[in-house]
Protein backbone atom coordinates (compact mmCIF):
# COMPACT_ATOMS: atom_id res chain seq x y z
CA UNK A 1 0.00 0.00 0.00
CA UNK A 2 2.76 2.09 1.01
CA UNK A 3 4.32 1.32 -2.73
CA UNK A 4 1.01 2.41 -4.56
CA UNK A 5 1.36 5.92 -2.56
CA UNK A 6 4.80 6.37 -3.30
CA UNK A 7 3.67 5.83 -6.73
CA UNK A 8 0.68 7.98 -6.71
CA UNK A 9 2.86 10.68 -5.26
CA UNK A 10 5.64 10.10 -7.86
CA UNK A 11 3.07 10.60 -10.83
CA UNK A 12 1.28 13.67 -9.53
CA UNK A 13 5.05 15.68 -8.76
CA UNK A 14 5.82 14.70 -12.37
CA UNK A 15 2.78 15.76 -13.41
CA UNK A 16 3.17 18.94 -11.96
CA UNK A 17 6.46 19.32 -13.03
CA UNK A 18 5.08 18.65 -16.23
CA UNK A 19 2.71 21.43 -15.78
CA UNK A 20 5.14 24.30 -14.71
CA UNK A 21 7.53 23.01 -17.64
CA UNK A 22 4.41 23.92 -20.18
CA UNK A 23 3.07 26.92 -18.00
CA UNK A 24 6.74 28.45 -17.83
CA UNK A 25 6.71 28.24 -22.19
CA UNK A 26 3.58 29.57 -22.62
CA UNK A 27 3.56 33.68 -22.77
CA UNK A 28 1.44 36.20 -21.21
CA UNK A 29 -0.30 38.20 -24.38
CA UNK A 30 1.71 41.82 -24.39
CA UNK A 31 -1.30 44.19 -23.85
CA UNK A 32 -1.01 47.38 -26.64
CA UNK A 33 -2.70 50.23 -25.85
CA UNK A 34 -4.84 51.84 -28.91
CA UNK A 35 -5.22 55.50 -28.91
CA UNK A 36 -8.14 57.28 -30.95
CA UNK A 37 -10.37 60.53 -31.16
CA UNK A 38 -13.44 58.68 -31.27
CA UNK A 39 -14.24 60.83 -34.18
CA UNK A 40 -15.47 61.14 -37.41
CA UNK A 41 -18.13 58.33 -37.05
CA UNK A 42 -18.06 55.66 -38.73
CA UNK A 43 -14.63 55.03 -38.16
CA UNK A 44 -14.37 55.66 -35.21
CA UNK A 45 -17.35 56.80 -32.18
CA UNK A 46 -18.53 55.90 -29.07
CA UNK A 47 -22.31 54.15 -29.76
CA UNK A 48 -25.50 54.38 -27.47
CA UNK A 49 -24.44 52.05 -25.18
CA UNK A 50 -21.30 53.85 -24.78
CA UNK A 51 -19.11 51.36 -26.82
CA UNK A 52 -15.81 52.27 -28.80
CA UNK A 53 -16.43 50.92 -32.23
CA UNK A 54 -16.37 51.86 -35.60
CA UNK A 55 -14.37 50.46 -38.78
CA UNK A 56 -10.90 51.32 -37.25
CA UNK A 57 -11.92 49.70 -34.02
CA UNK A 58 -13.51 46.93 -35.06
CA UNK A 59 -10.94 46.32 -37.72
CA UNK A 60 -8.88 46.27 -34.99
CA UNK A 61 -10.32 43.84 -32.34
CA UNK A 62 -10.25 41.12 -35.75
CA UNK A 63 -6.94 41.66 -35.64
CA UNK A 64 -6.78 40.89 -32.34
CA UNK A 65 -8.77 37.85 -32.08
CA UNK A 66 -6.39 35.95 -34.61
CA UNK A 67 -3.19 37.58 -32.98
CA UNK A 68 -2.67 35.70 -29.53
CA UNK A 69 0.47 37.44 -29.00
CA UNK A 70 -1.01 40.57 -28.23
CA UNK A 71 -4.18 41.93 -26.78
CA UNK A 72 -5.33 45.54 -27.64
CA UNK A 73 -6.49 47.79 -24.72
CA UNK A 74 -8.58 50.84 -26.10
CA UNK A 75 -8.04 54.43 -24.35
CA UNK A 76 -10.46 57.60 -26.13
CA UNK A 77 -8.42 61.29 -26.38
CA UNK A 78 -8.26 64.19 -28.45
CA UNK A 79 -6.64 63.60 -31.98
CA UNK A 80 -3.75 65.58 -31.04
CA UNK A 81 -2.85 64.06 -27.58
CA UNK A 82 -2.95 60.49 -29.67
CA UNK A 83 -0.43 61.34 -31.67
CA UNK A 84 1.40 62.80 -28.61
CA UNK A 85 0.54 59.36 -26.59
CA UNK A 86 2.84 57.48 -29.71
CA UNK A 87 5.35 59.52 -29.49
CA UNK A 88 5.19 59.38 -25.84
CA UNK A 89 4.92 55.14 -25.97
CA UNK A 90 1.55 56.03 -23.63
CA UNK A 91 -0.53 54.25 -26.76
CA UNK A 92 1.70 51.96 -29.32
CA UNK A 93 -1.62 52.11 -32.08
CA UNK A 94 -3.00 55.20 -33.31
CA UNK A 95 -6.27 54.26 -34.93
CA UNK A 96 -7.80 57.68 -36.32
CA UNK A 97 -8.72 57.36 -40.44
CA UNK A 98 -4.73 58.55 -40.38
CA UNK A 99 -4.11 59.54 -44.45
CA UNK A 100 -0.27 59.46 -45.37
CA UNK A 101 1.87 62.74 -45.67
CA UNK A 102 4.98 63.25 -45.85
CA UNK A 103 5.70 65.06 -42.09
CA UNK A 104 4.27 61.74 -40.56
CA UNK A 105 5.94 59.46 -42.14
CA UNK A 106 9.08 61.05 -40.60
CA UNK A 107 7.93 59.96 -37.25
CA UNK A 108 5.46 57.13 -37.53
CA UNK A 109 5.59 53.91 -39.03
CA UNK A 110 2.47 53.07 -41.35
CA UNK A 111 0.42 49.84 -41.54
CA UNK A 112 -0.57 48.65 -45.11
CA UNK A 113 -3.95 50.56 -45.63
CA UNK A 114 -6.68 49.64 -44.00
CA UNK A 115 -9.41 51.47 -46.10
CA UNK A 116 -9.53 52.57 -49.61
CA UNK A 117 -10.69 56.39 -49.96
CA UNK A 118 -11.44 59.33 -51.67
CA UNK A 119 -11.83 63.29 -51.43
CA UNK A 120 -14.68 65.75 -52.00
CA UNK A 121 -15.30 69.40 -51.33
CA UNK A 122 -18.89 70.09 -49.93
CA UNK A 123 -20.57 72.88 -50.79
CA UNK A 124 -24.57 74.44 -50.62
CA UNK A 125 -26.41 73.51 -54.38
CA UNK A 126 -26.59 76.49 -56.74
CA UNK A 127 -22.88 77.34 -55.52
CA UNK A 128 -20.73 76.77 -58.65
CA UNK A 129 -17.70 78.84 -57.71
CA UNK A 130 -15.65 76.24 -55.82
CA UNK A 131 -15.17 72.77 -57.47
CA UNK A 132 -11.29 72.41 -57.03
CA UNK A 133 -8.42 73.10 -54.10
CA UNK A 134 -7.28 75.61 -56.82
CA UNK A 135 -10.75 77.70 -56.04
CA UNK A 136 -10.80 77.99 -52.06
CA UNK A 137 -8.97 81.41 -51.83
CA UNK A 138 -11.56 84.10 -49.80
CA UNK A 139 -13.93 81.19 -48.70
CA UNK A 140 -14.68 79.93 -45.40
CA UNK A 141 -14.12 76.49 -43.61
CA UNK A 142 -13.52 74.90 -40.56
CA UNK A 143 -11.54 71.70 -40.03
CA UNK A 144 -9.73 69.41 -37.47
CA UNK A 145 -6.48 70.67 -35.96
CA UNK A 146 -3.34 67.68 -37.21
CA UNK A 147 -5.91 66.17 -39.94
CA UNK A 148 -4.74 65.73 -43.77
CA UNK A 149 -7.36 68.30 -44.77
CA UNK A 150 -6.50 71.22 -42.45
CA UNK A 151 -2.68 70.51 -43.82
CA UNK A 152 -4.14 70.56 -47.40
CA UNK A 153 -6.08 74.14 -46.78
CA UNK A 154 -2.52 75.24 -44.75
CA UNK A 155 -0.20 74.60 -47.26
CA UNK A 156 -2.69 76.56 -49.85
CA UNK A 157 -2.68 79.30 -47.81
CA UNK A 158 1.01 79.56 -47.69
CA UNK A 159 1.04 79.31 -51.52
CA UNK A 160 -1.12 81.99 -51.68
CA UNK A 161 -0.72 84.40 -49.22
CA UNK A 162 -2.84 87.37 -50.97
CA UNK A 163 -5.75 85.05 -51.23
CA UNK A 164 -5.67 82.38 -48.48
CA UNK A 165 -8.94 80.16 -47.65
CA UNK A 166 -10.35 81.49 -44.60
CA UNK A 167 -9.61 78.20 -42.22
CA UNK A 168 -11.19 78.11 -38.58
CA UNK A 169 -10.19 75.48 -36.40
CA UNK A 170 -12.56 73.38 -34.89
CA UNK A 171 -12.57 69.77 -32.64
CA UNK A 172 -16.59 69.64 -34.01
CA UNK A 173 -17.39 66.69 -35.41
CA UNK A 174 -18.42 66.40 -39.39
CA UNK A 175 -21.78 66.52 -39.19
CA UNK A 176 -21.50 69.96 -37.06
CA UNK A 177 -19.56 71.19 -39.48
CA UNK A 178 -21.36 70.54 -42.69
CA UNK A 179 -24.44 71.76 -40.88
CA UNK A 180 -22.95 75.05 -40.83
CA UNK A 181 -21.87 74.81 -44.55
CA UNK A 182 -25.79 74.24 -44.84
CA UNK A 183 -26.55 77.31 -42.96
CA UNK A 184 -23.65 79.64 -44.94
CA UNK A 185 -21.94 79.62 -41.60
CA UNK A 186 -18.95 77.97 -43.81
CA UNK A 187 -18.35 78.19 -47.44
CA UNK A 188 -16.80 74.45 -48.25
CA UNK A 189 -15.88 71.41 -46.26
CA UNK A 190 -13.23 69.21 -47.10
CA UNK A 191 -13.60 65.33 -46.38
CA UNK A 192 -13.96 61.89 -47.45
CA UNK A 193 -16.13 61.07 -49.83
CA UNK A 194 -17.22 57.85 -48.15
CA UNK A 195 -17.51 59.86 -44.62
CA UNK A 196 -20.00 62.18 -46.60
CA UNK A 197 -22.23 59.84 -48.73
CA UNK A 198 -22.74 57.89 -44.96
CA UNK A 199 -23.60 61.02 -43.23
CA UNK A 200 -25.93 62.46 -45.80
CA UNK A 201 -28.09 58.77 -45.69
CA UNK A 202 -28.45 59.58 -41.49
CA UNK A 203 -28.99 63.58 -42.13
CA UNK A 204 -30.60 64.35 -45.37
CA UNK A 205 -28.73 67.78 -46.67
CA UNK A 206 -30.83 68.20 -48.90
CA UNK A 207 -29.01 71.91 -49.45
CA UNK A 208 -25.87 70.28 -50.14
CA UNK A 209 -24.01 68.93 -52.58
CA UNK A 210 -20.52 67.02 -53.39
CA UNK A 211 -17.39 67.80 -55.56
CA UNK A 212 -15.40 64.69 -56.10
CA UNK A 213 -11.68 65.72 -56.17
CA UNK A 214 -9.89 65.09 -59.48
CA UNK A 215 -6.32 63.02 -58.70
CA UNK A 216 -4.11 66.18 -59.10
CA UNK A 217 -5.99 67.79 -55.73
CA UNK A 218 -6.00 64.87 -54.20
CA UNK A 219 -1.71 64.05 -54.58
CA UNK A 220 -1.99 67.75 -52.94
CA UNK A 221 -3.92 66.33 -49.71
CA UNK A 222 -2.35 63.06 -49.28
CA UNK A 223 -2.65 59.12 -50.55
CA UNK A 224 -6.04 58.06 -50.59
CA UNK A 225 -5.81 55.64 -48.31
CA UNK A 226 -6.07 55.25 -44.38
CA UNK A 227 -3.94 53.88 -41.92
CA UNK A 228 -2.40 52.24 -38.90
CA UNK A 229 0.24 54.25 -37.29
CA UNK A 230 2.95 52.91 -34.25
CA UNK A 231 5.80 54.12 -33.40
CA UNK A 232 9.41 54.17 -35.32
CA UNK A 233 11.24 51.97 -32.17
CA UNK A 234 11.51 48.22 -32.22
CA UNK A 235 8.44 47.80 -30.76
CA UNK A 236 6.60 49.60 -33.15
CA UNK A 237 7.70 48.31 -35.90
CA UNK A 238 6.98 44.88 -33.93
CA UNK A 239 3.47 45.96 -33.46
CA UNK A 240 3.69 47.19 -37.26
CA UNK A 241 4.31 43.66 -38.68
CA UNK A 242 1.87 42.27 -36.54
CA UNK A 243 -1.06 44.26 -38.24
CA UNK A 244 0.56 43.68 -41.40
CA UNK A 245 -0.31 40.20 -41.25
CA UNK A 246 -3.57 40.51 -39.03
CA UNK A 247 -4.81 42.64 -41.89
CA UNK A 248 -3.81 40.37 -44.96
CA UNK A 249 -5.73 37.32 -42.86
CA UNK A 250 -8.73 39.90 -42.91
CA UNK A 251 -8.45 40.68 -46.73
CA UNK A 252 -8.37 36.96 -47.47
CA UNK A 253 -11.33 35.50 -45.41
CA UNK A 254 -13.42 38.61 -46.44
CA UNK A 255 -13.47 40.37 -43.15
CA UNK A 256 -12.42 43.57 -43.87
CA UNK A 257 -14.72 43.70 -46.31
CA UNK A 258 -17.57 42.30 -44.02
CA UNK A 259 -16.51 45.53 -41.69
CA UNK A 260 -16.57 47.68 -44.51
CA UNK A 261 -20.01 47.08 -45.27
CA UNK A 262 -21.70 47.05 -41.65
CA UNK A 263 -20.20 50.40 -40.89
CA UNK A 264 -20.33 52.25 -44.95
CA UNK A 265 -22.72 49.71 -46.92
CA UNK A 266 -20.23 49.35 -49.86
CA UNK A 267 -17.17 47.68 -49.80
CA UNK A 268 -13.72 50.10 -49.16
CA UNK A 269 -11.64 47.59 -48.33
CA UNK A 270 -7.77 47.89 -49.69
CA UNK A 271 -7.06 45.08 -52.35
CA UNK A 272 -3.92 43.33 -52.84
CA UNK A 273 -1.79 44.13 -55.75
């Protein structure tokens, strides 16, 4: 009896041995902390219930169910201050609708796109005198501080400094701001096209109308495409890499497409080459 003890005894230490030999192999999933605006909806709001979500976000938390290694912790701030959290390392994702230039790029390192876009000016129906970047000189808009758009109307402005757009900056969101193009408040707004045709189907501007941007104004406001961005250190471009392939999994099984639809009702998911 004494024997069979011994041997019970000798079969549960190995088995726990066993145990902490597996347990001591298997790694804790690094957590990665997401920073985002929370605005322009869809891509990314806070819903009725009080949820993060949107195409970035939910983009996103795919990613994260197929990526063990990490697990993505969400944190809502102004779009400055994320930027300032990745260069800080307080968030290692900035999930915002980012569009490529040139001045980011410097500091940031880009996921592959994550959404396939395109531009428009806004304007009220029966106005005819803006239908280009190269017509904004003496009229009126108001756009996000750090966004493509507000670089766009900046760097026109400094091209033209005897007839610069009149450019207010405002943290509003879109459909604030296109209600005061509406009203003559604002003379244009400057935007995605996509962003637009899914805010018009919830608001109805009936007074409005859109300018789809040729290619030439839209090299002048930045890739149409929208992005991922971590930082430049090893971890980053870590993190980078991970997305990279989190994303191509999504293309492939029709995910991102899947997204695309729930949150714009037509499919803006990047393709492959």
């Amino acid at each position: 009896m004494m024997r069979n003890k011994a041997i019970k005894l000798a079969v549960t230490a190995g088995l726990l041995s066993v145990g902490l030999l597996l347990s001591s192999n298997v790694q804790a999933a690094t957590t990665v902390t997401v920073g985002t605006s929370g605005q322009p909806k869809p891509y990314t709001y806070v819903d009725d219930t009080n949820k993060l979500t949107g195409y970035d976000i939910e983009v996103l938390r795919a990613i994260d169910k197929i990526t063990p290694a990490y697990k993505f912790n969400y944190k809502k701030a102004e779009i400055t201050a994320v930027l300032g959290g990745v260069d800080s390392g307080r968030y290692q994702i900035g999930a915002n609708n980012f569009g490529w230039n040139p001045q980011r790029a410097k500091k940031y390192t880009y996921s592959n796109p994550i959404f396939d876009d395109s531009y428009a000016i806004v304007v009220r129906k029966g106005n005819n005198s803006i239908k280009s970047l190269a017509d904004i000189g003496g009229h009126s808009i108001a756009s996000q501080t750090g966004v493509n758009f507000t670089l766009a109307i900046e760097n026109y402005n400094k091209a033209h400094p005897k007839n610069q757009a009149k450019l207010t900056y405002t943290s509003s969101e879109v459909p604030k701001v296109l209600q005061d193009v509406q009203t003559g408040k604002y003379d244009f707004a400057l935007l995605d096209a996509p962003l637009y045709k899914n805010i018009n189907q919830q608001y109805k501007f009936t007074d409005l109308k859109m300018v789809v941007l040729k290619k030439s104004d839209v090299k002048k406001i930045g890739v149409p495409h929208s992005y991922f961005l971590t930082a430049k250190d090893a971890q980053g471009k870590k993190i980078n890499q991970a997305l990279n392939r989190g994303l191509a999994k999504l293309e492939k099984n029709g995910t991102l497409k899947k997204i695309s639809k729930k949150f714009f009702g037509a499919d803006y998911s990047p393709k492959s080459e």
